[in-house]
Protein backbone atom coordinates (compact mmCIF):
# COMPACT_ATOMS: atom_id res chain seq x y z
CA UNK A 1 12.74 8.45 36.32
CA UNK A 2 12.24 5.33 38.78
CA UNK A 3 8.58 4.71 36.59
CA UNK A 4 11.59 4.32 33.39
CA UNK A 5 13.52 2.69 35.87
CA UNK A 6 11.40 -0.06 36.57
CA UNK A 7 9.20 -0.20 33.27
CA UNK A 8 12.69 -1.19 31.96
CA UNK A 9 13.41 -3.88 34.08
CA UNK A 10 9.68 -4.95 33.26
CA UNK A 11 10.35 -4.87 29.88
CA UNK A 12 13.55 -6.65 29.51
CA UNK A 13 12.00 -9.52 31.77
CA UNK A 14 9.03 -10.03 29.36
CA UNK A 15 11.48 -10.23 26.70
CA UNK A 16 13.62 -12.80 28.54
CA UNK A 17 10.23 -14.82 29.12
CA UNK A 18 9.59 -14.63 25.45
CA UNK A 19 12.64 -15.87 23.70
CA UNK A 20 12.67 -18.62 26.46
CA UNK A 21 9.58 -19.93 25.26
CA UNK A 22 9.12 -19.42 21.28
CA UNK A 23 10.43 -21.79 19.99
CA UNK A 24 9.94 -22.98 15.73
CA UNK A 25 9.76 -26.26 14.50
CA UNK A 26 10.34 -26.29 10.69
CA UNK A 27 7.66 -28.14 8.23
CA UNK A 28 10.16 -30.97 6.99
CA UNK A 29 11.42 -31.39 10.11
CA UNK A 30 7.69 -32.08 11.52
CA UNK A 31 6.95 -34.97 8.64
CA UNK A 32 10.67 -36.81 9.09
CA UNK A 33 11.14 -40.25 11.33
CA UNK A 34 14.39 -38.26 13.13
CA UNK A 35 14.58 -35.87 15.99
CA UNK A 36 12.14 -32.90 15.48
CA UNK A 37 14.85 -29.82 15.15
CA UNK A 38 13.07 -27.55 17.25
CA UNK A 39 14.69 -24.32 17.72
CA UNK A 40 13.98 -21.35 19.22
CA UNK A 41 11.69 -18.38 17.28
CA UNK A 42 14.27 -15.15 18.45
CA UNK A 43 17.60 -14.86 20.16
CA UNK A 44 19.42 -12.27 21.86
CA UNK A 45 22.58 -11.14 20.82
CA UNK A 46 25.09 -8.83 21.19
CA UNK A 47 27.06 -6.34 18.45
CA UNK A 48 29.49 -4.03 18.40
CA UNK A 49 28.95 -0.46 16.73
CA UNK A 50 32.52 1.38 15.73
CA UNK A 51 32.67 4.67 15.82
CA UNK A 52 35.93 5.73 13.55
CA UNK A 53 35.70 9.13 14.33
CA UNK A 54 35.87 9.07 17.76
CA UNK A 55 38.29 5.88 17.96
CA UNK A 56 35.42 4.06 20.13
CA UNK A 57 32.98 1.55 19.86
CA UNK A 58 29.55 0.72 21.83
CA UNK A 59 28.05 -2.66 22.63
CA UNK A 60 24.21 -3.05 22.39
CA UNK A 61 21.66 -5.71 22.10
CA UNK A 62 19.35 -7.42 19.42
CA UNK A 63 16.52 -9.79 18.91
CA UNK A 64 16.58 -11.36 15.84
CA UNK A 65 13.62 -13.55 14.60
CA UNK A 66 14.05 -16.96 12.64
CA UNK A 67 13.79 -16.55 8.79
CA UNK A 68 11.09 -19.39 9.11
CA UNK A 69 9.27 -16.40 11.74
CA UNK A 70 9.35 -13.75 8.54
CA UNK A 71 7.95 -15.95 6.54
CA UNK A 72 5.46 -16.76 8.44
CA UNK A 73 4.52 -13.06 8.59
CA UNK A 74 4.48 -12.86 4.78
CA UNK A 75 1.94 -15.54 4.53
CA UNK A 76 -0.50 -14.06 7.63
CA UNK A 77 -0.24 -10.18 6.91
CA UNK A 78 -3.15 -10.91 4.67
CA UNK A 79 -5.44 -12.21 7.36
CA UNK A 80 -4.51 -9.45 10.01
CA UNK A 81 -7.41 -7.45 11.23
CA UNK A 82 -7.78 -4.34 9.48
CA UNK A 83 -8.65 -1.05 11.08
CA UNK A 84 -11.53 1.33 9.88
CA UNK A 85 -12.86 -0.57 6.96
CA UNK A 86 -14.24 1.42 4.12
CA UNK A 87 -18.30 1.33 5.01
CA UNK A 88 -20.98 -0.53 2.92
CA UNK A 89 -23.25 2.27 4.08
CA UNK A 90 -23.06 6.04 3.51
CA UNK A 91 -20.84 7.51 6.43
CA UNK A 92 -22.71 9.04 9.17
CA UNK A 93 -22.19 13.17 9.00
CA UNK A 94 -19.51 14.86 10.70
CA UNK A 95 -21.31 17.31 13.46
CA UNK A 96 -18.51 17.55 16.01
CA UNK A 97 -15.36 16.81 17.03
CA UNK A 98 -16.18 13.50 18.09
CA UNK A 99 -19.61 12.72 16.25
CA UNK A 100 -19.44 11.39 12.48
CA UNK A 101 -18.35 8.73 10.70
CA UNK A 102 -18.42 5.21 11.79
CA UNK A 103 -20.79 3.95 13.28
CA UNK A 104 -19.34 2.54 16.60
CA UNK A 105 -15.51 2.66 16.01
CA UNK A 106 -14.13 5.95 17.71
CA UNK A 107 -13.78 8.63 14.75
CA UNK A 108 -12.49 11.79 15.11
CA UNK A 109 -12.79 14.87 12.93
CA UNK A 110 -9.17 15.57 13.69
CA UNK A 111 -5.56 13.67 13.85
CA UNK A 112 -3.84 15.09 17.23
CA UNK A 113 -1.70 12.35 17.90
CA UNK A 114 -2.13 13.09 21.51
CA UNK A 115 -1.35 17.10 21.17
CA UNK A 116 -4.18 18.60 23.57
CA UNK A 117 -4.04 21.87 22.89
CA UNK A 118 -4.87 21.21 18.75
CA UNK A 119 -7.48 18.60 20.52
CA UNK A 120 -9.25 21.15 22.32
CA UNK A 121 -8.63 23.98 20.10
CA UNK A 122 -10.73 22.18 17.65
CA UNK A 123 -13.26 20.82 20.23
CA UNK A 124 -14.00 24.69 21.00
CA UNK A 125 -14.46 25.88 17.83
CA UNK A 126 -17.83 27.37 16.79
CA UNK A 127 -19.96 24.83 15.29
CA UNK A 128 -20.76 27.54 12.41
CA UNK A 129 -17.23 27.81 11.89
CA UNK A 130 -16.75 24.37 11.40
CA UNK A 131 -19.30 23.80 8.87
CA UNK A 132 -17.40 24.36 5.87
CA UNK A 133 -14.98 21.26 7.00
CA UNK A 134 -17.61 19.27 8.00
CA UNK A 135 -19.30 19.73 4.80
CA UNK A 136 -16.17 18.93 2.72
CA UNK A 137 -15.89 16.08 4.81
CA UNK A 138 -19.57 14.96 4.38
CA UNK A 139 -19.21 15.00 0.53
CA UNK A 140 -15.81 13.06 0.17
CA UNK A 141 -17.48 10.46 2.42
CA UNK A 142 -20.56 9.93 0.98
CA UNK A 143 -18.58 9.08 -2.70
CA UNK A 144 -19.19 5.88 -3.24
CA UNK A 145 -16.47 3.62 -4.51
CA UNK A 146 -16.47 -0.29 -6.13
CA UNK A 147 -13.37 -2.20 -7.00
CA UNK A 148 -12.61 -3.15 -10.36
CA UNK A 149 -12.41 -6.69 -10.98
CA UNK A 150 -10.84 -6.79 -13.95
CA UNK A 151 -7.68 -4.75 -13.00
CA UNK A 152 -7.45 -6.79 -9.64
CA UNK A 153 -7.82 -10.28 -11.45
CA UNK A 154 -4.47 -8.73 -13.55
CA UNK A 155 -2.80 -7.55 -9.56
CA UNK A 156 -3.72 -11.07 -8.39
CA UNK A 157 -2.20 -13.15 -11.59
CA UNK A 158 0.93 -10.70 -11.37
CA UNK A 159 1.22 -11.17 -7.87
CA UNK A 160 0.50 -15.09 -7.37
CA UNK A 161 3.54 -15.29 -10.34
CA UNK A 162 5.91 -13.83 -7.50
CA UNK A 163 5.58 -9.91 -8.57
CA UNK A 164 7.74 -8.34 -10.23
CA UNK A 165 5.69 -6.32 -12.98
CA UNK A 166 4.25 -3.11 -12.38
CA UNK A 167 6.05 -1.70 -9.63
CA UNK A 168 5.40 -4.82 -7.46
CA UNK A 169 7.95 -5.73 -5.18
CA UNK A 170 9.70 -9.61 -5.89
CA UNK A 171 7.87 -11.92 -3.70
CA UNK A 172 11.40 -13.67 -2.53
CA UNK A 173 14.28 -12.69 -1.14
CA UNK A 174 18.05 -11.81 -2.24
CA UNK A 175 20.16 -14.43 -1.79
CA UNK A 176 22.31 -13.57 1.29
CA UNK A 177 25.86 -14.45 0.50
CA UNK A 178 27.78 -16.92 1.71
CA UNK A 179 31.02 -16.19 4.34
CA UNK A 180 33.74 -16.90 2.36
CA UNK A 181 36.74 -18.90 3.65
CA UNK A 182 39.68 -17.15 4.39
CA UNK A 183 41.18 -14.93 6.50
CA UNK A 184 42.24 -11.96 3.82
CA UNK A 185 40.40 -9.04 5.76
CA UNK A 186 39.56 -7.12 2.24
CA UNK A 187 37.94 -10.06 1.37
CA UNK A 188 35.51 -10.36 4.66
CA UNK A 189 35.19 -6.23 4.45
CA UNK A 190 33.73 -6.89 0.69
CA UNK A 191 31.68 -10.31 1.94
CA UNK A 192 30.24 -7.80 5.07
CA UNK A 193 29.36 -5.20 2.60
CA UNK A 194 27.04 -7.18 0.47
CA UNK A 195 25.52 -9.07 3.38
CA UNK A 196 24.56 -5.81 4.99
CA UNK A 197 23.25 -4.89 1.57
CA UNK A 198 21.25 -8.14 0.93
CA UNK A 199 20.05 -8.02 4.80
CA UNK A 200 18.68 -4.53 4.36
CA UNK A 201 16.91 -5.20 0.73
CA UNK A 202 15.27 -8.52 2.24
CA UNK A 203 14.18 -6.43 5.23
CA UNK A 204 13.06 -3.61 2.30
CA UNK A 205 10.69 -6.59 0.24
CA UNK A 206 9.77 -8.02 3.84
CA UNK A 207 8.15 -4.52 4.68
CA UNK A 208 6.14 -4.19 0.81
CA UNK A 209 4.80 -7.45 0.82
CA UNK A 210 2.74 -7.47 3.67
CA UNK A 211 1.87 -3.77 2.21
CA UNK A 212 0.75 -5.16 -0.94
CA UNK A 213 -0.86 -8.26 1.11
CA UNK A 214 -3.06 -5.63 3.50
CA UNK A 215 -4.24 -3.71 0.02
CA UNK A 216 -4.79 -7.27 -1.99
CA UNK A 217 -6.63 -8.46 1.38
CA UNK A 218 -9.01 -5.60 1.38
CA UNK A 219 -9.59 -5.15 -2.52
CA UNK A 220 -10.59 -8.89 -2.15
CA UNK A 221 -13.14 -8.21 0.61
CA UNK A 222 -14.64 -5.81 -1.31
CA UNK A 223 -14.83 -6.85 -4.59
CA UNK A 224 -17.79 -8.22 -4.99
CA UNK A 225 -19.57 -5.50 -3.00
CA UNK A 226 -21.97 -2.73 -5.07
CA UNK A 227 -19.90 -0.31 -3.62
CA UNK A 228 -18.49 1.14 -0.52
CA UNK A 229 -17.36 4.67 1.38
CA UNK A 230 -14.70 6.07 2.65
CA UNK A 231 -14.98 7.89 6.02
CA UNK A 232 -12.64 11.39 6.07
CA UNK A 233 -10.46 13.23 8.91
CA UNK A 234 -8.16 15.68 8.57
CA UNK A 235 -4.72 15.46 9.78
CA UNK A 236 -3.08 17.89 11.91
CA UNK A 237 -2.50 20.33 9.32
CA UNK A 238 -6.34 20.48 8.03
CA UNK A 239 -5.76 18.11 5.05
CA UNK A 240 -8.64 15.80 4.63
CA UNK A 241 -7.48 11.73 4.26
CA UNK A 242 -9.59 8.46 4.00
CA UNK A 243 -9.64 7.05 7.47
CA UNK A 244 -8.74 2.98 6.41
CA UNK A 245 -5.17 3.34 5.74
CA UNK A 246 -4.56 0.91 3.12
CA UNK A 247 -6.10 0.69 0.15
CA UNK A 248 -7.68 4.06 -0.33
CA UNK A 249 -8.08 6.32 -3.24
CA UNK A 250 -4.91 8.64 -2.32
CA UNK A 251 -2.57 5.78 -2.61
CA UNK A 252 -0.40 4.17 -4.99
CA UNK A 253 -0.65 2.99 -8.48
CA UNK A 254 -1.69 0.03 -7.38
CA UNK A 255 -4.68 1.05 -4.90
CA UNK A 256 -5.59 3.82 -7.64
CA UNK A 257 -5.71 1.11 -10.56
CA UNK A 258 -7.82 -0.85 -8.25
CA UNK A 259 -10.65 1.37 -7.24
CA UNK A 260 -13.14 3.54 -9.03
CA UNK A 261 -16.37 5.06 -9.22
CA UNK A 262 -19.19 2.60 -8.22
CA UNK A 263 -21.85 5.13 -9.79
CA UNK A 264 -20.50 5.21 -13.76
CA UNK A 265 -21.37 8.00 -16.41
CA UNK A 266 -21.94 8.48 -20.19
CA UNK A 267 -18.33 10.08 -21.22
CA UNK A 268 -19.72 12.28 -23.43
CA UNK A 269 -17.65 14.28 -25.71
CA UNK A 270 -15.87 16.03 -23.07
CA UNK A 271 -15.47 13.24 -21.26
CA UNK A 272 -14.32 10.94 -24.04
CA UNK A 273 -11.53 13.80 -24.64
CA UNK A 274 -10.19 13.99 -20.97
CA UNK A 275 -10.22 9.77 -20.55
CA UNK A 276 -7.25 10.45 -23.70
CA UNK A 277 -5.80 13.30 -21.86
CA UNK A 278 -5.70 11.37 -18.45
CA UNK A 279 -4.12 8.17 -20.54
CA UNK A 280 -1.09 10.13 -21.37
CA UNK A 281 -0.92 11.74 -18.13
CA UNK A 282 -0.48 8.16 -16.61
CA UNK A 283 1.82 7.03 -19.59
CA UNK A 284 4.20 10.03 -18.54
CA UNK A 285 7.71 9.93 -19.65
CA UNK A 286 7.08 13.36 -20.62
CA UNK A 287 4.24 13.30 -22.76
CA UNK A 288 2.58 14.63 -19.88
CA UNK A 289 4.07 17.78 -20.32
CA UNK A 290 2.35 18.20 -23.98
CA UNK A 291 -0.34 20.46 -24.34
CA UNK A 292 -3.78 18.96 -24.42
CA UNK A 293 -3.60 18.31 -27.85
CA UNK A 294 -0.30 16.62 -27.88
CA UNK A 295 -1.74 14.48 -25.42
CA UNK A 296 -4.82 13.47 -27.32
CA UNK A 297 -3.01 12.50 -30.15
CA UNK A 298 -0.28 10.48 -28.47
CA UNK A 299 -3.42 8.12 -27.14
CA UNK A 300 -5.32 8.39 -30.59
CA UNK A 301 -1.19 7.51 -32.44
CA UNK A 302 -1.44 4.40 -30.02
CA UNK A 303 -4.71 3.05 -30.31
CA UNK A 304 -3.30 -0.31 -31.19
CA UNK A 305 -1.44 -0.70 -28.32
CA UNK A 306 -4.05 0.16 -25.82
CA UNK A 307 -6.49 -2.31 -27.41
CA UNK A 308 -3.96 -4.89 -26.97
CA UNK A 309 -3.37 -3.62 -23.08
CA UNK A 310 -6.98 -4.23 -22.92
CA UNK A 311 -7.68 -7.65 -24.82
CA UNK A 312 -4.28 -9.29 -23.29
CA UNK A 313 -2.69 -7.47 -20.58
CA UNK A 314 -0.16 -10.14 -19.88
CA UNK A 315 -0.03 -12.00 -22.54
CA UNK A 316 0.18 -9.16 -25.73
CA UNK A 317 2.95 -6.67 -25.79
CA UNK A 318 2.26 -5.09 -22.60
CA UNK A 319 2.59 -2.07 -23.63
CA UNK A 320 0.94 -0.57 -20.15
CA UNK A 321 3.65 -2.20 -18.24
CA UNK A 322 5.78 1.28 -19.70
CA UNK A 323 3.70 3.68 -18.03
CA UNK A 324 4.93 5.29 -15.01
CA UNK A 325 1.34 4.56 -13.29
CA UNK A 326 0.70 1.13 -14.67
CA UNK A 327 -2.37 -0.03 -13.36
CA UNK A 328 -4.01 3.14 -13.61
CA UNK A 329 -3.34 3.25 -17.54
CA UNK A 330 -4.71 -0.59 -17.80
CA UNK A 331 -8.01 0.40 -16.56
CA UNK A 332 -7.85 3.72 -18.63
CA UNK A 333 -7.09 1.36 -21.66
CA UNK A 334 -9.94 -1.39 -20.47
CA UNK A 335 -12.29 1.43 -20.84
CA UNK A 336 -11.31 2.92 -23.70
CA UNK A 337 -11.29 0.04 -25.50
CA UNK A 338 -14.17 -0.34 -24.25
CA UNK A 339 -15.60 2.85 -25.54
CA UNK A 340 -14.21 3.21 -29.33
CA UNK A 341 -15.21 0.03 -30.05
CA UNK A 342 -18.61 1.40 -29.21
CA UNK A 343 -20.93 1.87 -31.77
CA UNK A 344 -22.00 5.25 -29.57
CA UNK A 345 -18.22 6.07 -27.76
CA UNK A 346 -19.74 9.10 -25.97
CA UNK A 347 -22.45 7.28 -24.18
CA UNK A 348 -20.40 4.78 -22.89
CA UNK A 349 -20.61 4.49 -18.99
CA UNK A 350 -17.21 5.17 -17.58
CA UNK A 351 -16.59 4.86 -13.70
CA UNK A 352 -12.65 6.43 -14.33
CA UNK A 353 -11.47 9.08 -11.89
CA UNK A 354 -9.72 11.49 -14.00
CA UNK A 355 -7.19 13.32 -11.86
CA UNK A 356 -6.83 17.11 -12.14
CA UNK A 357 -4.40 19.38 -10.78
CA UNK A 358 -6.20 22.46 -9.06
């Protein structure tokens, strides 16, 4: 209790110390002949939480950053140092608890988050009975992955535009409005409402831009490599993830649409068939619930469409922007395209993961 005690006091000094010394000078202000507005980078202040049912209220503290702070933060999230890059080697083989994986970050076969007794649990198990995982975990890591440059050239035109398409978040912020003058208290209740609401969807776009930033900022890295791997753990309830958090092949639409197989294959007829099926299954809006045959024929019915996807994404009648994983049926359509305008469709090379339900 007096370690709390005192780490709070500690704390709240550092704190102090910082807001006494950040201080922001805006970029205007830094190029004018006046006096430089300097002004300081967080405050302290104090609000007031009501609590109706109980007829009481509590006073508590916040720091609140300049908006010239956030967007400062917008603009750097992209050169933050990411953790547990995907390798440009294959991964070394899980063989233990502790040995696998990277080559000199710590890796870990297992998420604990600090719970010993899964920790050491899985540090005792048999080796033998381990093997399976460690196997699994071998094979997803030695899959070897590329970016796909033309889908990311599309993210980065979209994006550089201020968002907006394709399930990307707006690139600016809601206007916050204005307190209006007067003293009519339904009025300020209304004006209190919608600043709340503006506050918390600028806070919202804050938070997915410097998502998209850390997945543009690694796709970027990448892209020009021949192809890369993704070291696997499992989490605390044995399911098996990509260790780099961001842009990984379990993620969104975006990171999805983004990656693919760096070693491509000849479709095939099979394949040629299931790159249809897994168009429609991206299109959605229920003609993924079709039977197989539905499906095939809704991409064959709309052949047009996905040429045009694939010869002018942005500028045709982006008809890919309707599908409920866009970028994911863009690079379906890209290859495609690319494939029935083949004189030989089935040998095509293809480098699509088709998803499957098991």
């Amino acid at each position: 209790m007096l370690m709390q005690k005192s780490e709070s006091y500690v704390g709240s000094r550092l704190i102090d110390l910082f807001i006494g010394t950040a201080h922001i000078q805006p970029p205007a202000s830094q190029s004018s002949d006046g006096l430089p507005d300097i002004r300081p980078a967080f405050r302290h202040e104090m609000r007031t939480m009501v609590k109706e049912q109980q007829k009481s209220s509590r006073r508590y503290g916040v720091i609140k950053c300049d908006p010239l702070v956030r967007q400062g933060l917008d603009r750097t999230a992209k050169h933050m140092v990411i953790p547990y890059m995907p390798m440009l080697i294959p991964p070394i083989c899980w063989t233990g608890y502790d040995k696998g994986a990277h080559l000199f970050l710590p890796s870990y076969v297992m998420r604990t988050h600090g719970a010993r007794q899964q920790r050491d649990a899985v540090k005792r198990a048999p080796r033998e009975q381990m093997q399976f995982v460690f196997e699994a975990l071998n094979t997803l890591g030695s899959t070897k992955w590329r970016v796909n440059k033309r889908v990311l050239s599309i993210v980065d035109r979209i994006w550089s535009n201020g968002g907006r398409l394709a399930d990307l978040v707006d690139r600016t912020d809601v206007p916050v409005p204005e307190k209006p003058d007067t003293e009519d208290e339904t009025l300020l209740k209304n004006w209190k409402w919608h600043l709340r609401a503006a506050k918390k969807k600028n806070s919202e776009r804050h938070s997915q831009r410097c998502d998209v930033e850390l997945k543009l900022a690694v796709a970027r890295k990448m892209k020009d490599e021949e192809g890369f791997y993704y070291p696997h753990n499992l989490d605390f309830r044995g399911r098996a993830y990509p260790m780099h958090p961001y842009l990984n092949h379990l993620g969104s639409d975006l990171c999805r649409g983004v990656l693919e197989f760096a070693e491509g294959r000849p479709l095939g007829k099979s394949g040629l068939r299931w790159l249809k099926i897994h168009l429609a299954n991206l299109y959605a809006a229920g003609v993924d619930k079709l039977s197989y045959d539905g499906r095939i024929a809704f991409a064959e019915n709309h052949l047009e469409e996905i040429f045009d996807s694939a010869d002018r994404p942005l500028e045709g009648r982006r008809w890919w922007l309707g599908a409920e994983d866009p970028f994911q049926c863009l690079a379906v359509c890209m290859n495609l395209t690319e494939a029935l305008r083949s004189s030989s469709p089935e040998t095509t090379i293809s480098h699509i993961p088709v998803h499957q339900e098991m």
